[in-house]
Protein backbone atom coordinates (compact mmCIF):
# COMPACT_ATOMS: atom_id res chain seq x y z
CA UNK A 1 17.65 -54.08 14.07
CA UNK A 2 19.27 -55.99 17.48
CA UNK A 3 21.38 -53.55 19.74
CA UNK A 4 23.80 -55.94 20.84
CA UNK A 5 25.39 -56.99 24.11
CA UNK A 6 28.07 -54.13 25.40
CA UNK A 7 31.38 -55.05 23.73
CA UNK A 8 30.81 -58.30 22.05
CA UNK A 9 31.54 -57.90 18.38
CA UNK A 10 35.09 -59.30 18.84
CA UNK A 11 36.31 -58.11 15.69
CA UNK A 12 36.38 -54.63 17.05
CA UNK A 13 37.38 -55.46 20.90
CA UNK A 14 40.65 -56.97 19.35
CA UNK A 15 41.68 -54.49 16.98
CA UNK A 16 40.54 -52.05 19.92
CA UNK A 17 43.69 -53.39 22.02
CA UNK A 18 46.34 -52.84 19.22
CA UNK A 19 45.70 -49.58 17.94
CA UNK A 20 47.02 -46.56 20.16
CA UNK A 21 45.55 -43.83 17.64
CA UNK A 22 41.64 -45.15 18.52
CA UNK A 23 40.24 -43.03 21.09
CA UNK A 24 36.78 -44.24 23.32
CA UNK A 25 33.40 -43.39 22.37
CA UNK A 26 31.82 -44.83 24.57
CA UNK A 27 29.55 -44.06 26.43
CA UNK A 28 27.80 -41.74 23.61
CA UNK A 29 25.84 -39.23 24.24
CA UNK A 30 21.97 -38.99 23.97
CA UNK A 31 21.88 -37.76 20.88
CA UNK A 32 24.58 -39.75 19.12
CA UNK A 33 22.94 -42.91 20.23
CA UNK A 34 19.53 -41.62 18.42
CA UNK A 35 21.42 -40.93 15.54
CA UNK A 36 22.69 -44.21 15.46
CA UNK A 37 19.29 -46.64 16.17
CA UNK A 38 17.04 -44.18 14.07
CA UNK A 39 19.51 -44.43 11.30
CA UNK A 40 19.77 -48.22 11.10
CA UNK A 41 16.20 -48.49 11.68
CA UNK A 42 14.74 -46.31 8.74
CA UNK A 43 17.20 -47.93 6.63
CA UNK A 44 15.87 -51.39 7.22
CA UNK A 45 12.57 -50.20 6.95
CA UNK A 46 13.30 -48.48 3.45
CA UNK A 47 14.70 -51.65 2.23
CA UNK A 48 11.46 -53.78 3.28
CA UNK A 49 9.42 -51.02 1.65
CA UNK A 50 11.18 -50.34 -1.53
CA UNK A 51 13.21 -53.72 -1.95
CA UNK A 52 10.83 -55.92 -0.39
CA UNK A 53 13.67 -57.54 2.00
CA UNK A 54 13.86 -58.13 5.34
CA UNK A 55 16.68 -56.75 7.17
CA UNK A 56 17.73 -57.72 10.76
CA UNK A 57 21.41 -56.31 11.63
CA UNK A 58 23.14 -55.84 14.66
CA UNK A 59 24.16 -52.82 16.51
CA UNK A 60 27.32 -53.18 18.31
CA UNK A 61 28.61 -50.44 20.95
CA UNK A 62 31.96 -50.84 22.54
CA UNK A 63 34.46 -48.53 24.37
CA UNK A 64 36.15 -47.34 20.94
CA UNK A 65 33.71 -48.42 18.38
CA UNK A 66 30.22 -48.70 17.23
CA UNK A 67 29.35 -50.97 14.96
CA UNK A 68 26.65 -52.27 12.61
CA UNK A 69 26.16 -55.25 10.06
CA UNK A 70 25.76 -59.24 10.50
CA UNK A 71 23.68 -60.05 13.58
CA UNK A 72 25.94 -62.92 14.45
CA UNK A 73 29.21 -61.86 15.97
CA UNK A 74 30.98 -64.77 15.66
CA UNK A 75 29.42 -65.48 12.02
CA UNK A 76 32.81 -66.25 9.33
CA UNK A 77 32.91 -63.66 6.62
CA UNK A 78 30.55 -61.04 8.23
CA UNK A 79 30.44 -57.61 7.19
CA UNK A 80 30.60 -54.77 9.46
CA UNK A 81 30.68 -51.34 9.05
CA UNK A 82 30.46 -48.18 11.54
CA UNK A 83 32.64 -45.27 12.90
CA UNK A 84 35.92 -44.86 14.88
CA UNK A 85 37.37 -41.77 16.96
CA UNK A 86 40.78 -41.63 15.99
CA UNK A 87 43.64 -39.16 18.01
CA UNK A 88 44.00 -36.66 15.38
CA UNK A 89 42.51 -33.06 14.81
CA UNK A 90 40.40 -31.40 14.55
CA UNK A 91 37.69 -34.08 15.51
CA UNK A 92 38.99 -37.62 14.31
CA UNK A 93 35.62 -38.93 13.52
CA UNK A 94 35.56 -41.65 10.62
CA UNK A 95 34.37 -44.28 8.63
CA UNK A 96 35.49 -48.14 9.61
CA UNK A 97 34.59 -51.80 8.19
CA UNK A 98 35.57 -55.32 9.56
CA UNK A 99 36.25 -57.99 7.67
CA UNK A 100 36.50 -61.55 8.91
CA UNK A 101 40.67 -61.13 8.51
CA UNK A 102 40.67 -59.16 11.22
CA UNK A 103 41.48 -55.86 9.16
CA UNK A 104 40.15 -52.29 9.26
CA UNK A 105 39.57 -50.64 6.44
CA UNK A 106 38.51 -46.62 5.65
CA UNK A 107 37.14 -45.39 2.80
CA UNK A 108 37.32 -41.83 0.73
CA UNK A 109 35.91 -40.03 4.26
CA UNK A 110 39.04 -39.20 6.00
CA UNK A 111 37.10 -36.92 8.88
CA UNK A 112 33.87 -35.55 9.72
CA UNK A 113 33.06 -32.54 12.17
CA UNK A 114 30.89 -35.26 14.21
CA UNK A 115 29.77 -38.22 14.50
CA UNK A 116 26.24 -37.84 13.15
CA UNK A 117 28.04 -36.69 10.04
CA UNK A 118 30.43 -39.89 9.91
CA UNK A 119 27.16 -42.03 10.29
CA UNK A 120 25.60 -40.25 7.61
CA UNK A 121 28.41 -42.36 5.41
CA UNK A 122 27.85 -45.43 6.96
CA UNK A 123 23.96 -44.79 6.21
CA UNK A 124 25.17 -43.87 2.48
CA UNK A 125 27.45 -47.11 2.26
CA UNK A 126 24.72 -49.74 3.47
CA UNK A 127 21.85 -47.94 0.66
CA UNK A 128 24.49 -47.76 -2.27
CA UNK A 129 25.31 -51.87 -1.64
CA UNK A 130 21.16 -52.49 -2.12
CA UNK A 131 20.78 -50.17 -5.06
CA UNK A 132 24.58 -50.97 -6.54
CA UNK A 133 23.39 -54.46 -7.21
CA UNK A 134 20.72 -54.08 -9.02
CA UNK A 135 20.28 -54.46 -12.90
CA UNK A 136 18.98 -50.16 -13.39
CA UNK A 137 22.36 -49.17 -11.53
CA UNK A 138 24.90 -51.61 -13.80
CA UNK A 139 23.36 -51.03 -16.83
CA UNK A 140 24.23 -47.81 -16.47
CA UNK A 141 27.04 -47.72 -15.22
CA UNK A 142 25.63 -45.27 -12.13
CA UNK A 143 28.19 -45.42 -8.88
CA UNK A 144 26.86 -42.35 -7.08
CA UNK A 145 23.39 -40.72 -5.99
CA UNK A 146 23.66 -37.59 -6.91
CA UNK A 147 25.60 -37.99 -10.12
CA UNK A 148 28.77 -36.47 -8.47
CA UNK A 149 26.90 -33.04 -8.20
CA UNK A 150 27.51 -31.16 -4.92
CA UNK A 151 25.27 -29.46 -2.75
CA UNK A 152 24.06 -26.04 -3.94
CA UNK A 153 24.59 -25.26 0.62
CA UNK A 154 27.98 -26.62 0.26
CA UNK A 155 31.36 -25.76 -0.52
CA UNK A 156 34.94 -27.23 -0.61
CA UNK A 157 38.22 -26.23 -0.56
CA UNK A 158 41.68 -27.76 -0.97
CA UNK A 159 43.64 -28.11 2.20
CA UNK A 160 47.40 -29.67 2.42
CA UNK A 161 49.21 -27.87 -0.50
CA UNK A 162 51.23 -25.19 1.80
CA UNK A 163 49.42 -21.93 0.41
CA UNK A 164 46.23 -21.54 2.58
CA UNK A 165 47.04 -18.33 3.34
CA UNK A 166 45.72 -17.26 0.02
CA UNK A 167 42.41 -18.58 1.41
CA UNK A 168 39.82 -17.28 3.70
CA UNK A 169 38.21 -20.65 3.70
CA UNK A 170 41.23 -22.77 4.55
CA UNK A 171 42.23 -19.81 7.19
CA UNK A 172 38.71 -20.76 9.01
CA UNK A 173 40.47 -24.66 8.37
CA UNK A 174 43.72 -24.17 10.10
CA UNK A 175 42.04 -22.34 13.19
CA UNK A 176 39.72 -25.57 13.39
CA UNK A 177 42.91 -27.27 13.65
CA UNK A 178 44.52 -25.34 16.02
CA UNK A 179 42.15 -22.53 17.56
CA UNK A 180 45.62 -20.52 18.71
CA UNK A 181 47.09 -21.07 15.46
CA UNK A 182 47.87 -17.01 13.95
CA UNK A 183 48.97 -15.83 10.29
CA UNK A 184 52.45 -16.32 9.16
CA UNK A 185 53.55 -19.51 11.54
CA UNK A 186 53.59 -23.11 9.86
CA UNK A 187 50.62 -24.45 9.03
CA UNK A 188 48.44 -27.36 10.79
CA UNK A 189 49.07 -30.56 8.76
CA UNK A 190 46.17 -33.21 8.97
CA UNK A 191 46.82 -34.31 5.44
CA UNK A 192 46.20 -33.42 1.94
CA UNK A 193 42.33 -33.60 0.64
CA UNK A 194 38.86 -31.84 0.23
CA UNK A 195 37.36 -30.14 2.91
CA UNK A 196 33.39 -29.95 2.17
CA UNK A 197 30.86 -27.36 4.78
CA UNK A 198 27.80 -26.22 4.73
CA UNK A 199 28.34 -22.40 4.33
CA UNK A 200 25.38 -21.52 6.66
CA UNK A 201 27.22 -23.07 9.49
CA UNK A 202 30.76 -24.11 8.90
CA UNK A 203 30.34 -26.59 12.26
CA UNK A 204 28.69 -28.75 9.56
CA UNK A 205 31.99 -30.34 7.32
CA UNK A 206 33.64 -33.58 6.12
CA UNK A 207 37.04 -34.02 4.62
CA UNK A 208 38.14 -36.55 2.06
CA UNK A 209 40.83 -37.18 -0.59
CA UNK A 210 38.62 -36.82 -3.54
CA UNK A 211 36.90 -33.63 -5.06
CA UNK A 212 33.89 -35.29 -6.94
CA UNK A 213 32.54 -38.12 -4.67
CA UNK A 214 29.50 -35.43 -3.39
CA UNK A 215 27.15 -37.81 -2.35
CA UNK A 216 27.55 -37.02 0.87
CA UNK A 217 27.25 -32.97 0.48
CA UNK A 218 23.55 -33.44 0.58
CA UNK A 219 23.35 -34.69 3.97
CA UNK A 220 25.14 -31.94 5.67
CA UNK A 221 22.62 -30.49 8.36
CA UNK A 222 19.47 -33.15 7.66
CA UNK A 223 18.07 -35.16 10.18
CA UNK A 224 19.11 -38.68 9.77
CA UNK A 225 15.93 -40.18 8.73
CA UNK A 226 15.61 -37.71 6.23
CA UNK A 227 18.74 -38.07 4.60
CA UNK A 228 18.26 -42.31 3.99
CA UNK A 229 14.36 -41.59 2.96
CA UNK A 230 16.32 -39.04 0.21
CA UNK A 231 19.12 -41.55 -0.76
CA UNK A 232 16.12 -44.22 -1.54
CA UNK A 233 14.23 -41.79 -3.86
CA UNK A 234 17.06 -40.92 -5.23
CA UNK A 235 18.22 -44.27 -6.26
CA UNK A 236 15.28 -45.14 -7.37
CA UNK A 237 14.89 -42.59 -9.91
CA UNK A 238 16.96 -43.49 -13.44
């Protein structure tokens, strides 16, 4: 793994300047920046040790992005994938690739409570590609890690539909939303879709717009190194 020059994956830097909704994440923190390097770097090393290739990517910071895939910045058709902060509540932290067209592009993961959480995906995205290809994974038709089963620590609700006041859970939702926000007024609208926690400590969540894509339930609370050593073993076993 290269940590790249401040700024340079140009990609990013333009679509940076057009979009109003991006806030800066820049500089991060201590412990986001961990997150990030230790992440990329225990996934490259899990692909030398169970794949047997050699994996040299680039880690790209910039004022609203940050960034990792193809080492070359200006390389045509490169690959990049990494996490945004967008202006919207509760925390706006999500999922972004980069195509050589010069388009963004989400994916199921809508928000996360942080951005360890959102990287978490990223981590997820870069080990399902390896394992995805292979001829175990097509010829049986497996998509997911887990087999689509949630976390036994986790739970979800359904958010969006206009009756959360039926619903402790999605009360504790709408006051993440809007901490001032009191029974009987309108309720906070950040779309329709799944919220997933960790029901020891609801600080731990992700929301998305499906129900059954749970792969990501696991890593709710684990250390980032942890979580890509689990995805490996668990896409290794058939």
């Amino acid at each position: 793994m290269k940590i790249m020059p401040y700024g340079s994956l140009l990609r990013a830097e333009k679509n940076s300047k057009t979009n109003e909704r991006l806030l800066s994440v820049a500089p991060l923190n201590d412990n986001d920046w961990a997150i990030a390097v230790r992440g990329a770097q225990r996934y490259e090393e899990c692909a030398k040790y169970f794949f047997g290739v050699d994996i040299d990517l680039g880690l790209w910071l910039g004022d609203k992005y940050i960034m990792y895939g193809t080492q070359d910045s200006f390389e045509v058709g490169g690959m990049y994938r990494g996490v945004r902060r967008w202006n919207i509540k509760p925390s706006g932290w999500r999922d972004v690739s980069l195509t050589d067209r010069d388009k963004e592009a989400g994916s199921f993961l809508t928000q996360a409570s942080s951005f360890g959480i959102a990287w978490a995906y990223i981590m997820r995205s870069f080990v399902w590609e390896l394992f995805f290809r292979t001829d175990a994974w097509r010829s049986s038709g497996r998509v997911s890690f887990f087999k689509d089963e949630r976390s036994g620590q986790v739970d979800s609700i359904l958010v969006g539909k206009g009756d959360e006041s039926l619903n402790y859970d999605a009360i504790w939702w709408n006051k993440e939303i809007d901490p001032d926000w009191k029974m009987g007024e309108d309720y906070p609208f950040t779309g329709e879709g799944y919220v997933h926690f960790l029901k020891a400590d609801r600080s731990y969540w992700y929301k998305d717009v499906f129900e059954r894509q749970m792969d990501l339930s696991w890593s709710l609370g684990m250390d980032i190194e942890e979580w890509v050593d689990i995805l490996f073993m668990k896409g290794m076993e058939l």
